[in-house]
N, C-alpha and C. Protein backbone atom coordinates (compact mmCIF):
# COMPACT_ATOMS: atom_id res chain seq x y z
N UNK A 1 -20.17 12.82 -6.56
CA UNK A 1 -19.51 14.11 -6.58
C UNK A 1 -20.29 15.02 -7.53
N UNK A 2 -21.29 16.31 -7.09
CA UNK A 2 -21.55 16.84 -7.87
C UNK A 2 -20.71 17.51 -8.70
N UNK A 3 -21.00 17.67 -9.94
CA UNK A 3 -20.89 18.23 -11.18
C UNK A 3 -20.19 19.82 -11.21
N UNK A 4 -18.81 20.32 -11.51
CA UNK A 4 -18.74 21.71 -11.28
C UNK A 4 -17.93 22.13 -12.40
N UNK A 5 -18.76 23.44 -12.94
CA UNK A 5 -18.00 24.17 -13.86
C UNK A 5 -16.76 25.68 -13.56
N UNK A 6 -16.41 24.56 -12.42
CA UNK A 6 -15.56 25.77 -11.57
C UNK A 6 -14.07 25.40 -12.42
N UNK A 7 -13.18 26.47 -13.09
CA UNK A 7 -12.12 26.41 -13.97
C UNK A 7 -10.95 26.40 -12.84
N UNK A 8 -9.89 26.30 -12.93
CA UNK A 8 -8.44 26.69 -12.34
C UNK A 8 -8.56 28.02 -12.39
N UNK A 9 -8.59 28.64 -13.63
CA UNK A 9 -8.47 30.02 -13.85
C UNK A 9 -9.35 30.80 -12.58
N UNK A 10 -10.46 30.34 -12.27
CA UNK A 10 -12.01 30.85 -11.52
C UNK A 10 -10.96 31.22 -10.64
N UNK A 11 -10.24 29.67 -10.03
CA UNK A 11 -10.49 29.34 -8.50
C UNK A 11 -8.75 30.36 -8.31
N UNK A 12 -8.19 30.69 -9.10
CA UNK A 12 -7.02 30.98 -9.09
C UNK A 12 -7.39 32.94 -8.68
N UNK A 13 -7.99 33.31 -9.91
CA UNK A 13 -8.49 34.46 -9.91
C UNK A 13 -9.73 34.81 -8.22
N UNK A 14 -10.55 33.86 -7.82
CA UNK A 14 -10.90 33.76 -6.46
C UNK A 14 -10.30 34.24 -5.23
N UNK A 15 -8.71 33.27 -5.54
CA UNK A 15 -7.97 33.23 -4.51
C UNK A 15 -7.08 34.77 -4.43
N UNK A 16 -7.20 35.46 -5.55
CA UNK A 16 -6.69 36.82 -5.69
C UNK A 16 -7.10 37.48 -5.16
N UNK A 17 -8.95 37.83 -5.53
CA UNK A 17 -9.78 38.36 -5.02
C UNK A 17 -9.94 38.41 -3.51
N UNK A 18 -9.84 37.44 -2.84
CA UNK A 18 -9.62 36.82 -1.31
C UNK A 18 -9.00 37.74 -0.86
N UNK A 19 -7.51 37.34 -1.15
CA UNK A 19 -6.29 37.48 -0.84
C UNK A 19 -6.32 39.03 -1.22
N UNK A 20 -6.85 40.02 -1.74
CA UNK A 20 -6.69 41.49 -2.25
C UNK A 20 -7.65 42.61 -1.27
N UNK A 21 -8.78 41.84 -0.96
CA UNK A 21 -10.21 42.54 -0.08
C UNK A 21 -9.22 42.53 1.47
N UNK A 22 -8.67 42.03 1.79
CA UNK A 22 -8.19 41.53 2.95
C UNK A 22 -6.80 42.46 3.59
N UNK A 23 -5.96 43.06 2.04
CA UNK A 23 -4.76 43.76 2.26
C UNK A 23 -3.55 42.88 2.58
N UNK A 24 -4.20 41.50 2.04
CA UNK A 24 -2.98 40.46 2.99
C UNK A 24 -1.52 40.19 1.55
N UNK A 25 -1.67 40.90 0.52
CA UNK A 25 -0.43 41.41 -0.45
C UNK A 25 1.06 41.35 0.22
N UNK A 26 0.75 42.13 1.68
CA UNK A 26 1.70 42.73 2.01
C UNK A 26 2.90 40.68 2.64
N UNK A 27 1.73 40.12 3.08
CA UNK A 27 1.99 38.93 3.48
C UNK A 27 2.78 37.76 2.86
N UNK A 28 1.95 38.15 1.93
CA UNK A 28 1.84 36.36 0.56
C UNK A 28 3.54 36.72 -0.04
N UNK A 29 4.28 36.83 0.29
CA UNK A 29 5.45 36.68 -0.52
C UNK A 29 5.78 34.90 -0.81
N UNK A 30 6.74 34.61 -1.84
CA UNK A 30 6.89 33.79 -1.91
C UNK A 30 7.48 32.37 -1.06
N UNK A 31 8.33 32.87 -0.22
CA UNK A 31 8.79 32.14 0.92
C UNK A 31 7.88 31.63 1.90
N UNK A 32 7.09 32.80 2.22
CA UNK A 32 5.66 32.25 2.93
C UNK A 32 4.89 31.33 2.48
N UNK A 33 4.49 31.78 1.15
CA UNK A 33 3.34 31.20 0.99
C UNK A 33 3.82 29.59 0.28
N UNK A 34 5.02 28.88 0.16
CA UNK A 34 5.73 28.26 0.27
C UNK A 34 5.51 27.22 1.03
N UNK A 35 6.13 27.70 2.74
CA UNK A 35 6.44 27.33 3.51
C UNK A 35 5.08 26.97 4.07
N UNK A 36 3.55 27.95 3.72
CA UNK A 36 2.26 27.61 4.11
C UNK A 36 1.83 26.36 3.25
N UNK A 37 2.21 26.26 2.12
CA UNK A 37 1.87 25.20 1.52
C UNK A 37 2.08 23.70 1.73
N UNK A 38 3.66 23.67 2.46
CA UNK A 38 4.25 22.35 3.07
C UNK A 38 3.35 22.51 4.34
N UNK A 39 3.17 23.59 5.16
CA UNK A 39 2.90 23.33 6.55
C UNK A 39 1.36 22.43 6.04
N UNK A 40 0.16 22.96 5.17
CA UNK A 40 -0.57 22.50 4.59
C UNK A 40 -0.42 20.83 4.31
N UNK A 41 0.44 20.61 3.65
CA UNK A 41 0.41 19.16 3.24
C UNK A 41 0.46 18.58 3.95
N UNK A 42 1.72 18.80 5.29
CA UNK A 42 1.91 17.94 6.38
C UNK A 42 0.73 17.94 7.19
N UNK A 43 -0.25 18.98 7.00
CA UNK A 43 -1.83 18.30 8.04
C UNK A 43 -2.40 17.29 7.17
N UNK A 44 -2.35 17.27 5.83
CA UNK A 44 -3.06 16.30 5.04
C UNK A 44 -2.27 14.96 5.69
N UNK A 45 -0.96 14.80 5.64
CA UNK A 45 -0.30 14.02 6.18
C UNK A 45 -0.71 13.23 7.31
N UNK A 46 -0.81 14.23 8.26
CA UNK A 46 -1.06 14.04 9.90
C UNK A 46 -2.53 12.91 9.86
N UNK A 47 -3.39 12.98 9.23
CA UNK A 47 -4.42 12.42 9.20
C UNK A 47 -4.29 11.13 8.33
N UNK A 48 -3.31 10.72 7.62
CA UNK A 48 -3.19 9.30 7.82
C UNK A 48 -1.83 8.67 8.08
N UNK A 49 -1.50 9.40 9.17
CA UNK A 49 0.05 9.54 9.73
C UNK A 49 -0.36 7.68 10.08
N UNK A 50 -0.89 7.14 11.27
CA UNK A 50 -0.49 5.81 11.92
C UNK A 50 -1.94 4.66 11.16
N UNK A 51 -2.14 5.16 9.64
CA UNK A 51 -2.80 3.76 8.95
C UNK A 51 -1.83 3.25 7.70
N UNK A 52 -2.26 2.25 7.68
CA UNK A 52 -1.47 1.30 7.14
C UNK A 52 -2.34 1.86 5.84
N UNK A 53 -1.89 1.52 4.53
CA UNK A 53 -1.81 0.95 3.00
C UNK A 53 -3.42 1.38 3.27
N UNK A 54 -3.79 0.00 3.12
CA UNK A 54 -5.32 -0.76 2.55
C UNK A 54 -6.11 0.33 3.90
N UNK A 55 -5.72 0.37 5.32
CA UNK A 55 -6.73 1.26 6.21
C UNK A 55 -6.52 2.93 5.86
N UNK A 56 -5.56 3.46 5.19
CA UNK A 56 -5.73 4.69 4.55
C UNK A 56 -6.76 4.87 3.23
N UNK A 57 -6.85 3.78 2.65
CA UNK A 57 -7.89 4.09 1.72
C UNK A 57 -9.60 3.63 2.19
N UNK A 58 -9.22 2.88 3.48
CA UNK A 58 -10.59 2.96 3.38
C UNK A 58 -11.41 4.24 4.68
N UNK A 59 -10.38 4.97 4.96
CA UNK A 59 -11.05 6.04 5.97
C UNK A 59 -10.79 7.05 5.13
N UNK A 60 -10.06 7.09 4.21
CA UNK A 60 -11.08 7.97 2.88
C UNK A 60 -12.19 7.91 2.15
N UNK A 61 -12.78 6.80 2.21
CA UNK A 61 -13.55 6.67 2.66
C UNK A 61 -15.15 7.00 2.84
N UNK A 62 -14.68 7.23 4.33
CA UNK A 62 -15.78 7.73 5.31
C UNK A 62 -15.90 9.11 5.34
N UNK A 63 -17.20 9.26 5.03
CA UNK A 63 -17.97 11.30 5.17
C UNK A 63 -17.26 11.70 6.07
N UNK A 64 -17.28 11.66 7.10
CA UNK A 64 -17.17 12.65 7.84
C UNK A 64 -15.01 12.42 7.81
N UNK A 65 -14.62 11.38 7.40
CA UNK A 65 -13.00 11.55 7.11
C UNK A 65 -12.68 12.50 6.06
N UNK A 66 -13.79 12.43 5.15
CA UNK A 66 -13.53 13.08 3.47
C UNK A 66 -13.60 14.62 3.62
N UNK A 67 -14.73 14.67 4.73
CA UNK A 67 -14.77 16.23 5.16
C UNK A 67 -13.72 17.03 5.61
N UNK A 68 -12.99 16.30 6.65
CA UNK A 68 -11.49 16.81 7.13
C UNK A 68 -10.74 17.21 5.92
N UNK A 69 -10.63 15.89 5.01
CA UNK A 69 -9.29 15.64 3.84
C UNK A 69 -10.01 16.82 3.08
N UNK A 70 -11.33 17.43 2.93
CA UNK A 70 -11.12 18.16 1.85
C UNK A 70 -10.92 19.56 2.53
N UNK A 71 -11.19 19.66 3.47
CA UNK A 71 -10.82 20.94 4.27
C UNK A 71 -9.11 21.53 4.28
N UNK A 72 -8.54 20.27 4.33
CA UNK A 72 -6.74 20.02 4.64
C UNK A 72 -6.58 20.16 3.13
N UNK A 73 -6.87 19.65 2.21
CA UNK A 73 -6.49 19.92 0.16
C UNK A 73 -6.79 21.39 -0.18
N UNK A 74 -8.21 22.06 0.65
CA UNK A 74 -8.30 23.18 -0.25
C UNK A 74 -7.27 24.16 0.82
N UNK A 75 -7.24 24.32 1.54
CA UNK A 75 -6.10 24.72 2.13
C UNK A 75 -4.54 24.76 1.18
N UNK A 76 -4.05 23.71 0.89
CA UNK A 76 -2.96 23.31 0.56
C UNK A 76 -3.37 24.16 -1.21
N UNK A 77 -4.66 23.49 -1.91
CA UNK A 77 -4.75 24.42 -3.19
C UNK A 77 -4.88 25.91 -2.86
N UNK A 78 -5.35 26.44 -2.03
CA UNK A 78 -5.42 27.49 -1.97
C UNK A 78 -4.11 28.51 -1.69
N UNK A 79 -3.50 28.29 -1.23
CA UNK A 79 -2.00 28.37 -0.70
C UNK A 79 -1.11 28.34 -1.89
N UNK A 80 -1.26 27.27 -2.53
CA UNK A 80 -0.63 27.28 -3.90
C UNK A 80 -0.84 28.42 -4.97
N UNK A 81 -2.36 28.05 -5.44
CA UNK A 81 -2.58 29.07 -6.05
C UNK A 81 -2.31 30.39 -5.86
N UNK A 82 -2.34 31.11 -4.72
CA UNK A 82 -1.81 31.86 -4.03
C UNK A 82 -0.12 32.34 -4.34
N UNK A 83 0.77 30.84 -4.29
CA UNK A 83 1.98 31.53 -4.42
C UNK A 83 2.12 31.35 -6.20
N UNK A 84 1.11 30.96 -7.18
CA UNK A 84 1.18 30.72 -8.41
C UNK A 84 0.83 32.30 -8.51
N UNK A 85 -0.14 32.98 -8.13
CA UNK A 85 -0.15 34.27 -8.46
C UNK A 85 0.68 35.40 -8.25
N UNK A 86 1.49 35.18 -6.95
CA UNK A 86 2.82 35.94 -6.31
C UNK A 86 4.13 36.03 -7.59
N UNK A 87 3.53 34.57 -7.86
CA UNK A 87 4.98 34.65 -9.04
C UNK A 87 4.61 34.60 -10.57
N UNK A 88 3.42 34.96 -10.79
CA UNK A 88 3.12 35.25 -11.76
C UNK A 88 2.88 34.02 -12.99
N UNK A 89 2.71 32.99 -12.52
CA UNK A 89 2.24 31.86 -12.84
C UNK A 89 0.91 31.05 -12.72
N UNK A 90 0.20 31.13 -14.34
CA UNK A 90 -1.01 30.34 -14.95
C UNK A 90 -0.82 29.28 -14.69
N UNK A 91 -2.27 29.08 -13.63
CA UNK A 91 -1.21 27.71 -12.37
C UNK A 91 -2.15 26.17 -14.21
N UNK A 92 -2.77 26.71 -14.41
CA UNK A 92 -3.90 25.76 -15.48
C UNK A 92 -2.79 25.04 -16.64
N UNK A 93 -2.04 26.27 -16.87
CA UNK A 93 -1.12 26.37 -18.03
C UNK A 93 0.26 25.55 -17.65
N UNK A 94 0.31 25.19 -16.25
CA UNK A 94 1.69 25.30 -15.37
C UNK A 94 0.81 23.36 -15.15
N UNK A 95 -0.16 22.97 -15.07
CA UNK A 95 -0.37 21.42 -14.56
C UNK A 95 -0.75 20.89 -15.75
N UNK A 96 -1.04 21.46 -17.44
CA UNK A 96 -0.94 20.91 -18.42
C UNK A 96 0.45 20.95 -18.94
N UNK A 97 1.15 21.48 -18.61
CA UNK A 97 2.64 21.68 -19.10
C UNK A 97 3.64 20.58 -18.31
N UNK A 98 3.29 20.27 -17.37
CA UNK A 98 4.24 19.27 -16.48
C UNK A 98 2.81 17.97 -17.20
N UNK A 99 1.89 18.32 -17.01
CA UNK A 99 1.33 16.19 -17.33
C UNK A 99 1.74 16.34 -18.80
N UNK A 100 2.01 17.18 -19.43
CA UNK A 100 2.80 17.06 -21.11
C UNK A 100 4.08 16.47 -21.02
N UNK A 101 4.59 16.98 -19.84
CA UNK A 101 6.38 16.63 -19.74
C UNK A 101 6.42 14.89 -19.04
N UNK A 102 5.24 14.71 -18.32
CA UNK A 102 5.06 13.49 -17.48
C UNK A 102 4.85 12.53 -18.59
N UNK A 103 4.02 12.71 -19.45
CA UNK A 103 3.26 11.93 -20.69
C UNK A 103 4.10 11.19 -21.12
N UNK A 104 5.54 11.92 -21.52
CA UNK A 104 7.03 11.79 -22.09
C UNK A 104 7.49 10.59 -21.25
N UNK A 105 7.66 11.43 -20.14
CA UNK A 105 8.93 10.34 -19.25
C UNK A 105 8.45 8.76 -18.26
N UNK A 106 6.91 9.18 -18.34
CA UNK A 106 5.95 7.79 -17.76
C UNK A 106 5.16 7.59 -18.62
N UNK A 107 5.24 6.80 -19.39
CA UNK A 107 4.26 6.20 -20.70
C UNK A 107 3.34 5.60 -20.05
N UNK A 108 2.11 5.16 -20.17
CA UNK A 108 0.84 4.48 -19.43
C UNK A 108 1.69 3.32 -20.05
N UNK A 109 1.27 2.41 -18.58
CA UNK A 109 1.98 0.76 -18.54
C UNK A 109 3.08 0.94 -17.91
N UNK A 110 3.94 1.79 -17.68
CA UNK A 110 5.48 1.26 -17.59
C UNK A 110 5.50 2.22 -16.70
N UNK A 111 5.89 1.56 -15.40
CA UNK A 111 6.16 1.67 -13.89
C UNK A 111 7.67 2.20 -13.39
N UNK A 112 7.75 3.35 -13.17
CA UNK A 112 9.39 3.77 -13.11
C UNK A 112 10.08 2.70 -12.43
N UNK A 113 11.08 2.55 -12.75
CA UNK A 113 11.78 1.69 -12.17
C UNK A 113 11.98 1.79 -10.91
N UNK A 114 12.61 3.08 -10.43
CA UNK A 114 12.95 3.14 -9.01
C UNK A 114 11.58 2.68 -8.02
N UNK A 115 10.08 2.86 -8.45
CA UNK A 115 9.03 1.81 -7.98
C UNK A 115 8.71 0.59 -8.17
N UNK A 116 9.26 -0.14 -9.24
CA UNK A 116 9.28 -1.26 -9.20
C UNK A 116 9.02 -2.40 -7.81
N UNK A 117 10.54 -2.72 -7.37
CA UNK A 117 10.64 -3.47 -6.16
C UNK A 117 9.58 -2.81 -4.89
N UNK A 118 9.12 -1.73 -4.69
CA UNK A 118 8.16 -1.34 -3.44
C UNK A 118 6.91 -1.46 -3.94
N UNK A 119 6.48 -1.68 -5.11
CA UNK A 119 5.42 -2.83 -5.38
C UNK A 119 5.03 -3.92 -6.05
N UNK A 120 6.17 -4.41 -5.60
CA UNK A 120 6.70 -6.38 -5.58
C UNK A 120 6.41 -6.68 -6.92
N UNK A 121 6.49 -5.72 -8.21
CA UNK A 121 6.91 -5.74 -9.68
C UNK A 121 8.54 -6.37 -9.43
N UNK A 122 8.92 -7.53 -10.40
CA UNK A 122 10.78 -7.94 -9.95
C UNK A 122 10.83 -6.88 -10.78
N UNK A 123 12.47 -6.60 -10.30
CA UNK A 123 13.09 -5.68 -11.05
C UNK A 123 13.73 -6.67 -12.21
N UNK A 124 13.72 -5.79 -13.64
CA UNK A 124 14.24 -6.35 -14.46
C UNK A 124 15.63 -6.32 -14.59
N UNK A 125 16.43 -7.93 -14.93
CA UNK A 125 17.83 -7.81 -15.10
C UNK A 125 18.78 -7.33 -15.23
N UNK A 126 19.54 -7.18 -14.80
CA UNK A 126 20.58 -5.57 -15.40
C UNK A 126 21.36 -6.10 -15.96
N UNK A 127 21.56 -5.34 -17.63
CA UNK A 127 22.84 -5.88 -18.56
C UNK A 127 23.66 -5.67 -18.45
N UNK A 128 24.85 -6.75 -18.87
CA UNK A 128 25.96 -6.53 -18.37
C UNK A 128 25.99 -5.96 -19.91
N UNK A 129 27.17 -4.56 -19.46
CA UNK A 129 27.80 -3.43 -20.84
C UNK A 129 28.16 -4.44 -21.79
N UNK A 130 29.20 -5.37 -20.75
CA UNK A 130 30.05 -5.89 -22.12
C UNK A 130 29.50 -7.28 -23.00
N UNK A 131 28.35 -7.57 -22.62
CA UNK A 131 27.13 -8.47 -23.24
C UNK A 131 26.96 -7.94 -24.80
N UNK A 132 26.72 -6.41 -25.03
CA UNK A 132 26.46 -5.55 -25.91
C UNK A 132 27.63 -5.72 -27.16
């Protein structure tokens, strides 16, 4: 993967620029650009809609699979960023602020519980209250 000194801020401020030469303002409201963002994901989706586990990672793979998937992501980032600017949100400031809040509630090592059992981690015992 070459090397890029391309910022959030760049690609955010880019997607303004885009989105401003074009007159498409009148468009990008928030509901839209929303609703473009799911429609977005669900093509990322669509492309490893019928592989299993272990055959989704390995037709990621393959060049010419990676080419699709990155075509279908910048789509979906672009879209985002997009409705991060509609609403007036430092999308840079907005994905260090949630992995700050994540840091908190998923400590490295420790597997939320509700994932546990769907990757055959046992679930640990449940105490009984009146044990206490």
């Amino acid at each position: 993967m070459p090397e890029q000194t391309t910022t959030l801020h760049d690609l955010q401020a880019a997607v303004a620029r885009f989105v401003s030469e074009r007159d498409w303002d009148v468009y990008h409201t928030p509901k839209s650009l929303s609703m473009s963002v799911a429609i977005e994901a669900a093509e990322i989706m669509e492309l490893f809609q019928w592989h299993g586990n272990e055959a989704s990672r390995a037709v990621a793979a393959d060049p010419a699979w990676q080419a699709e998937l990155a075509g279908e992501l910048a789509d979906v980032l672009i879209y985002a960023l997009a409705l991060a600017n509609v609403s007036e949100i430092d999308a840079g400031e907005a994905v260090l602020t949630k992995l700050a809040r994540n840091q908190q509630r998923f400590p490295p090592g420790q597997l939320p519980s509700r994932h546990r059992a769907l990757d055959g981690v046992p679930q640990p015992a449940k105490k009984d209250p009146s044990d206490e």
